[in-house]
N, C-alpha and C. Protein backbone atom coordinates (compact mmCIF):
# COMPACT_ATOMS: atom_id res chain seq x y z
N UNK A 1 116.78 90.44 80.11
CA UNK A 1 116.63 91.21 78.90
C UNK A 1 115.51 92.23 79.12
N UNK A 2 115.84 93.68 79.19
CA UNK A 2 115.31 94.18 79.11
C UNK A 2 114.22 95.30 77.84
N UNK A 3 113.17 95.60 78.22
CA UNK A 3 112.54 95.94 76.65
C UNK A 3 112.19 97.25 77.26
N UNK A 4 112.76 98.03 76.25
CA UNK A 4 111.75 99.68 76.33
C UNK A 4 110.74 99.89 75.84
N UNK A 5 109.59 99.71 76.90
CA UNK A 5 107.92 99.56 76.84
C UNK A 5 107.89 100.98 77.04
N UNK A 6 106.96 102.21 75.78
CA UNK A 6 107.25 103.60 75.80
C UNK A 6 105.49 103.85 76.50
N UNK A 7 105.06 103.10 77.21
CA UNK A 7 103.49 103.21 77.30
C UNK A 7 103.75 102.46 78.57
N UNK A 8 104.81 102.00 79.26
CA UNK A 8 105.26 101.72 80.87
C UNK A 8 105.73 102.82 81.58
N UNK A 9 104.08 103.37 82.60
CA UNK A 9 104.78 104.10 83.65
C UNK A 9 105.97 104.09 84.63
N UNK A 10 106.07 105.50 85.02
CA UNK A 10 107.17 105.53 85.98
C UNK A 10 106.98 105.04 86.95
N UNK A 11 107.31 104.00 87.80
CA UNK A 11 106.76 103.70 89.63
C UNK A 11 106.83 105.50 90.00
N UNK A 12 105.73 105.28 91.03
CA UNK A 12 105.44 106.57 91.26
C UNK A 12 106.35 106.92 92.61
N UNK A 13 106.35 108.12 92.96
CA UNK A 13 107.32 108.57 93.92
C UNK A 13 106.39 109.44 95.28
N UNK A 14 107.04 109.53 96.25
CA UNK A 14 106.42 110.26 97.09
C UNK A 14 106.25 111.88 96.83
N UNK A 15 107.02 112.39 95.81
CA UNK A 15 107.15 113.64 95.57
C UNK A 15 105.67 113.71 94.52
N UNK A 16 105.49 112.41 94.02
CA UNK A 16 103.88 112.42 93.22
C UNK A 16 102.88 113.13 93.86
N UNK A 17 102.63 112.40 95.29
CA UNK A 17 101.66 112.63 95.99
C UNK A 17 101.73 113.63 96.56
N UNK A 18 102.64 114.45 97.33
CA UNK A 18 103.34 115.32 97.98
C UNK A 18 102.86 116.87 96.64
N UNK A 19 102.96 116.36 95.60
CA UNK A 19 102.77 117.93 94.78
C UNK A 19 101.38 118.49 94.73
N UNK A 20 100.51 116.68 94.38
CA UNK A 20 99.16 116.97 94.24
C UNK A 20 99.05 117.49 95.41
N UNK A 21 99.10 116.89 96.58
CA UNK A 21 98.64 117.27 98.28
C UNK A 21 98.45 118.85 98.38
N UNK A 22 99.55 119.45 98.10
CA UNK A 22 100.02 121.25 98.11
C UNK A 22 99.19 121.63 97.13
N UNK A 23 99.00 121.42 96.41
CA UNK A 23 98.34 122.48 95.33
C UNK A 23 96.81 122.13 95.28
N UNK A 24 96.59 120.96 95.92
CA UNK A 24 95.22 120.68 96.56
C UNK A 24 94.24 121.64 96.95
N UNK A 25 95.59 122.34 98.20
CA UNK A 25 95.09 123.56 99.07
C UNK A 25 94.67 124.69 98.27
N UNK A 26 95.44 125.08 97.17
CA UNK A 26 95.22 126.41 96.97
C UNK A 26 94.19 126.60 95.71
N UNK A 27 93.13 127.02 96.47
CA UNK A 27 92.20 127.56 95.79
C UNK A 27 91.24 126.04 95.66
N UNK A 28 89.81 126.33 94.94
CA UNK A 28 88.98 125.26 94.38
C UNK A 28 90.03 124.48 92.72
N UNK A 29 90.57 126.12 92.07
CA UNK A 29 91.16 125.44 91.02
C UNK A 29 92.42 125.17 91.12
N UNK A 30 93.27 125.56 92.33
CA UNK A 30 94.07 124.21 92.57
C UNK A 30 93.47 123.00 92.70
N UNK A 31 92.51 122.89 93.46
CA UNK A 31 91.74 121.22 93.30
C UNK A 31 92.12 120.41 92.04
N UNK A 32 91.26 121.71 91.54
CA UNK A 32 90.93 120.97 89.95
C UNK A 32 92.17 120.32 89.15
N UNK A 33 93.17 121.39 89.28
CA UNK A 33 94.22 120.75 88.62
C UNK A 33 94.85 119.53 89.48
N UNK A 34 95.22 120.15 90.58
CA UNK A 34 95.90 118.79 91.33
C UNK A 34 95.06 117.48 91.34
N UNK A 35 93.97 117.62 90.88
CA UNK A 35 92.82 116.41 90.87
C UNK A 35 93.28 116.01 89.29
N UNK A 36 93.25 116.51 88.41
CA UNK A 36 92.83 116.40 86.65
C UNK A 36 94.40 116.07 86.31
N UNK A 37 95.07 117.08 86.98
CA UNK A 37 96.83 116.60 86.07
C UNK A 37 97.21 116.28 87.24
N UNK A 38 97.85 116.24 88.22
CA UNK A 38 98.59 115.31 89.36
C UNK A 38 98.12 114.30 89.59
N UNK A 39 96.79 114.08 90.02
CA UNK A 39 96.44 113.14 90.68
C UNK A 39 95.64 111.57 89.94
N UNK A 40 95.02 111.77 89.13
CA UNK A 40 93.97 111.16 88.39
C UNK A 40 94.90 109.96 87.59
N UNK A 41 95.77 110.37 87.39
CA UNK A 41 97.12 109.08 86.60
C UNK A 41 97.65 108.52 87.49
N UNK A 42 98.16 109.30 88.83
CA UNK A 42 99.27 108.74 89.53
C UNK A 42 98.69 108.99 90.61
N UNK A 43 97.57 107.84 91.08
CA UNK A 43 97.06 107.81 92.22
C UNK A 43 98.40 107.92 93.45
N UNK A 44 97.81 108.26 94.50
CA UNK A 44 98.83 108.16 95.83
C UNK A 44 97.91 107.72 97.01
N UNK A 45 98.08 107.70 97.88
CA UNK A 45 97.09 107.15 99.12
C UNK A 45 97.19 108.79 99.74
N UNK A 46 98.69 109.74 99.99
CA UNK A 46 98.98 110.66 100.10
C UNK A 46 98.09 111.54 99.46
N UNK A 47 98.02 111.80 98.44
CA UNK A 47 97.46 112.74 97.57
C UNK A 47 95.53 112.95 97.67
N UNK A 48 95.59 111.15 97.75
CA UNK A 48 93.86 111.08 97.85
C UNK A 48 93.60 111.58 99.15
N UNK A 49 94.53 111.34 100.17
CA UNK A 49 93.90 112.06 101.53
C UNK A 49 93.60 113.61 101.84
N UNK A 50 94.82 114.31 101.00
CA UNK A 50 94.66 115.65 101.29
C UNK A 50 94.16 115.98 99.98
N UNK A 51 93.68 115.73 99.10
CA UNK A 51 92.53 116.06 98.50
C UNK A 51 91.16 115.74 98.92
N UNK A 52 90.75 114.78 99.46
CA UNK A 52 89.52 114.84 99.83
C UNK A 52 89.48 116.02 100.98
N UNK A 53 90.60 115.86 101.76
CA UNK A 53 90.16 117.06 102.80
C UNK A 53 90.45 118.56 102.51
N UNK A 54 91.31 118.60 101.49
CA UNK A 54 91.06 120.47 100.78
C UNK A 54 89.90 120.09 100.36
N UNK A 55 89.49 119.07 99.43
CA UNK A 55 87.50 119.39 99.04
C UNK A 55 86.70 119.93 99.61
N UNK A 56 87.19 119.36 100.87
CA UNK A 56 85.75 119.57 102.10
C UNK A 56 86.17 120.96 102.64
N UNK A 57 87.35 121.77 102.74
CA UNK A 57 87.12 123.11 103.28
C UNK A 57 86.41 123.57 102.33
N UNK A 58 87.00 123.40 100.71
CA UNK A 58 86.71 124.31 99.75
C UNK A 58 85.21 124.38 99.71
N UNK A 59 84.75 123.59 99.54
CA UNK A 59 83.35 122.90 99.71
C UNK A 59 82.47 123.97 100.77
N UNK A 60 83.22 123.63 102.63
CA UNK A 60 82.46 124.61 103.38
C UNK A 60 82.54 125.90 103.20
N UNK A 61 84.02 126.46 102.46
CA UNK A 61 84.11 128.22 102.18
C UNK A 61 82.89 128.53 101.17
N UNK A 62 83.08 127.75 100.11
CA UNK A 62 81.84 128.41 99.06
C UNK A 62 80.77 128.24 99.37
N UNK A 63 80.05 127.23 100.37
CA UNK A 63 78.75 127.11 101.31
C UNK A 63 78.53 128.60 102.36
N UNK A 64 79.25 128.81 103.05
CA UNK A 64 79.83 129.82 103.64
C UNK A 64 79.26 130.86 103.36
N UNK A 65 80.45 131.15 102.30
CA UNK A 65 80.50 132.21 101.55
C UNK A 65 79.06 133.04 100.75
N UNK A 66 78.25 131.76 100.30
CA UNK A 66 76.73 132.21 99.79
C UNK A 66 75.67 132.10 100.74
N UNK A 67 76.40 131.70 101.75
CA UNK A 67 75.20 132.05 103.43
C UNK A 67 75.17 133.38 103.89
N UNK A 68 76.43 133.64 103.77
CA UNK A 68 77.32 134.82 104.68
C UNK A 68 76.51 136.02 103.54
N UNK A 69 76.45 135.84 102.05
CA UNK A 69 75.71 137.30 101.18
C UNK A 69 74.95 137.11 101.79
N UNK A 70 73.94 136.08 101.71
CA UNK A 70 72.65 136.18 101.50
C UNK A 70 71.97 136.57 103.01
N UNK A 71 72.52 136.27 104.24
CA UNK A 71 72.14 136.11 105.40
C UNK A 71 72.27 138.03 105.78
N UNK A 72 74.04 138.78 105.19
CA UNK A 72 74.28 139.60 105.43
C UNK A 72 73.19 140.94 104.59
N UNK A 73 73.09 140.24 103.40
CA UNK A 73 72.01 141.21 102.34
C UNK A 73 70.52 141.29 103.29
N UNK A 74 70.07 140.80 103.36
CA UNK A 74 68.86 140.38 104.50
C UNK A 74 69.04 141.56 105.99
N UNK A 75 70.04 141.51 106.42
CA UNK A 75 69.65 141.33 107.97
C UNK A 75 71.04 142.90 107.87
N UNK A 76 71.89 142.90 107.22
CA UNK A 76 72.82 144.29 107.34
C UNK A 76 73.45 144.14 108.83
N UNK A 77 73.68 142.88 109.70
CA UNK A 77 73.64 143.38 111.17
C UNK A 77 75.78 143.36 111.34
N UNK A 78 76.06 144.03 111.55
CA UNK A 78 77.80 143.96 112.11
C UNK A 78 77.85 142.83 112.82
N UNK A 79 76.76 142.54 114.21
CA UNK A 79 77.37 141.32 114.99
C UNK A 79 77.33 139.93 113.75
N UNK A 80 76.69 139.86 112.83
CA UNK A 80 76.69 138.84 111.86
C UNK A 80 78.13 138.58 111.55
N UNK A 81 77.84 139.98 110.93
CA UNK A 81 79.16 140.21 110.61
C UNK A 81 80.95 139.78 110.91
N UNK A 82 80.66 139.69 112.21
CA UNK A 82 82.14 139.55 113.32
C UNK A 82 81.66 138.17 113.50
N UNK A 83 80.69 137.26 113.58
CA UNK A 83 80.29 135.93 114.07
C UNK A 83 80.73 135.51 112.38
N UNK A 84 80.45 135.68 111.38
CA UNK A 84 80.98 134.99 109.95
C UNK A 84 82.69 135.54 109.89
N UNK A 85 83.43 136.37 110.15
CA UNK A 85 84.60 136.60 110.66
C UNK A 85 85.42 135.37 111.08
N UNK A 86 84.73 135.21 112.52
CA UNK A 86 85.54 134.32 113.15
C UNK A 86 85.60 132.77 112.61
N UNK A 87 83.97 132.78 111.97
CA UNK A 87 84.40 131.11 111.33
C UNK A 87 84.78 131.08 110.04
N UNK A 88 85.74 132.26 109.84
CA UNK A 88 86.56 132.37 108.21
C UNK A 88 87.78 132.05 109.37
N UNK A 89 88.05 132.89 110.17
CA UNK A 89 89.30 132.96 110.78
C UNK A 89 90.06 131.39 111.16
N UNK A 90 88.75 130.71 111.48
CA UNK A 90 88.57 129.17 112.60
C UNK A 90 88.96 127.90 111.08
N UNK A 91 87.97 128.82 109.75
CA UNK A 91 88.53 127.87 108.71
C UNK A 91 89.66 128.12 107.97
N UNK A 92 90.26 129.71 107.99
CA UNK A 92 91.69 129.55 107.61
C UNK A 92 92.97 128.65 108.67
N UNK A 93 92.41 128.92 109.71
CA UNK A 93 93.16 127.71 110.77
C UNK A 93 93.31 126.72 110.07
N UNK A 94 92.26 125.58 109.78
CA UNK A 94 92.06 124.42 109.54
C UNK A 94 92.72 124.41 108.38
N UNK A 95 92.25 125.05 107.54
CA UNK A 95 93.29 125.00 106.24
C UNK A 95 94.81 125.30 106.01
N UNK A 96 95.31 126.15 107.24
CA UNK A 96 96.57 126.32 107.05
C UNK A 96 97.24 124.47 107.59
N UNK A 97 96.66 124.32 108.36
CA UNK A 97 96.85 122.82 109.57
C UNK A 97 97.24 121.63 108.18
N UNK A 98 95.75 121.87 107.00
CA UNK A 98 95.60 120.97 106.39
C UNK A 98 97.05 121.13 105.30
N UNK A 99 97.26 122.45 105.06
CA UNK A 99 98.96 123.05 104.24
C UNK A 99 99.74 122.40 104.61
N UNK A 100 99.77 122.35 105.97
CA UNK A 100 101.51 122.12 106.61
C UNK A 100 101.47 120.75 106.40
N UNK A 101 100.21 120.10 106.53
CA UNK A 101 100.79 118.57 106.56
C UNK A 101 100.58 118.11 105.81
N UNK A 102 100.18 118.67 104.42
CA UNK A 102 100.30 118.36 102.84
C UNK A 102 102.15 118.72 102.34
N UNK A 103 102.68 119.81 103.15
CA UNK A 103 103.91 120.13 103.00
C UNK A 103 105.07 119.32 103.42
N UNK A 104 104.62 118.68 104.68
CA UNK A 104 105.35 117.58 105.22
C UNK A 104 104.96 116.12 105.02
N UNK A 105 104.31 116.16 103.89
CA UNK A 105 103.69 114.79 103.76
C UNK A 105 103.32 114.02 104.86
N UNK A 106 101.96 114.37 105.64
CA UNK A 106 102.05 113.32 106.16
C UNK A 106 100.30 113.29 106.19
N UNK A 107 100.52 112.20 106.79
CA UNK A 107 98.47 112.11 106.79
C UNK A 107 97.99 111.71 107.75
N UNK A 108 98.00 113.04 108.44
CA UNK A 108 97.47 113.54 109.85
C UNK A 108 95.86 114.56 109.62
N UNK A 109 94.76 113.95 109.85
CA UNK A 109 93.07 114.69 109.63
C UNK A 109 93.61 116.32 110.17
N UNK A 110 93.02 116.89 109.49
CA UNK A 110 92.63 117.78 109.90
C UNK A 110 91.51 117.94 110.98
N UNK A 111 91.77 118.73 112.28
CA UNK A 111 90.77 118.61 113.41
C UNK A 111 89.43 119.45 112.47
N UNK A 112 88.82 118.71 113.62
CA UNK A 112 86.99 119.07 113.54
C UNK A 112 86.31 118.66 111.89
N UNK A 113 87.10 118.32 110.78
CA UNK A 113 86.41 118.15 109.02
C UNK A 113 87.25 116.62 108.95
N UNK A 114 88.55 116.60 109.26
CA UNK A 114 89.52 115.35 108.46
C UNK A 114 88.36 114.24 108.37
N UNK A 115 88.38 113.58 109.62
CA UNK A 115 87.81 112.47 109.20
C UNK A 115 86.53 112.37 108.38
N UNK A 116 85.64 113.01 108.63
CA UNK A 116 84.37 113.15 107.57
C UNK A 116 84.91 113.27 106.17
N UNK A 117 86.24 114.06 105.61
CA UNK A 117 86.14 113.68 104.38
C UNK A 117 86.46 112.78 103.88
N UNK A 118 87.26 112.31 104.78
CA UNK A 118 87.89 111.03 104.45
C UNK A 118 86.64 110.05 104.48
N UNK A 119 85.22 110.23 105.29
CA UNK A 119 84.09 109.20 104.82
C UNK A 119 83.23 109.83 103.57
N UNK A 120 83.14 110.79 103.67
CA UNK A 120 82.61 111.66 102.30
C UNK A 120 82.71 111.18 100.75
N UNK A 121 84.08 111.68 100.74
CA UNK A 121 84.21 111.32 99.58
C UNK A 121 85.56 110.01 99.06
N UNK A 122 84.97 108.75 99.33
CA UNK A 122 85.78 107.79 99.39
C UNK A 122 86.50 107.31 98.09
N UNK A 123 85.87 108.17 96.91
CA UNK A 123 85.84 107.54 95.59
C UNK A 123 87.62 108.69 95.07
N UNK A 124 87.32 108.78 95.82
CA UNK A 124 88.93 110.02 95.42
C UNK A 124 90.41 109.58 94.91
C-alpha cells in the first residue's frame, strides 16, 4: 500500500549532479546558483566535487585578478603584463579541463588545483 507523501523527495538522479557540476563552471554566480538551487537540496558526490573545484579556480581568478591591477597600476611594465597573460591562459586551460569533465560527468581532479580543493573545502 502505497501513500502519497507530498514532502517525499525524488531519489535523486545523475542528471542532478551533472547540472549543478556545469553551471558550477560558469562564472562565480554560476557557483552561487548551482551551490543555492542545484546543489544544497540534492546533494551529489558528483556535484560536490566539481564544485569545490570551480571554487578554487574562481577563487584563484579573483585573487589574480586584484594582484594583476594592483601589481600592473604600480609598476606599468608589458613583460608583467605577458607573464599575468599566460597564467590567465594556463587557468583558462584548467578550467576548460574542469568543463569537460563536469560535462561528461566524471570525477577526474583537475591537474595542478583538483586535489587541494577537494582538501580545502570538504564541507561542500
Amino acid at each position: 500500500m502505497e501513500t502519497n507523501n507530498p514532502f517525499q523527495q525524488a531519489p535523486l538522479t545523475a542528471e542532478d549532479g551533472k547540472t549543478a557540476s556545469i553551471v558550477s563552471y560558469l562564472t562565480i554566480i554560476g557557483w552561487l546558483i548551482s551551490y543555492f538551487a542545484l546543489h544544497k537540496d540534492k546533494k551529489t558526490s558528483l556535484g560536490s566535487f566539481h564544485l569545490r573545484q570551480s571554487l578554487l579556480i574562481n577563487l584563484i581568478y579573483i585573487g589574480l585578478n586584484i594582484i594583476q591591477r594592483v601589481v600592473l597600476i604600480a609598476t606599468a611594465s608589458t613583460t608583467l603584463y605577458y607573464l599575468f597573460s599566460i597564467i590567465y591562459l594556463v587557468l583558462f586551460i584548467l578550467w576548460l579541463i574542469g568543463l569537460i569533465g563536469a560535462i561528461q560527468a566524471q570525477k577526474k581532479p583537475i591537474p595542478l588545483i583538483g586535489e587541494q580543493a577537494q582538501t580545502l573545502f570538504p564541507g561542500i
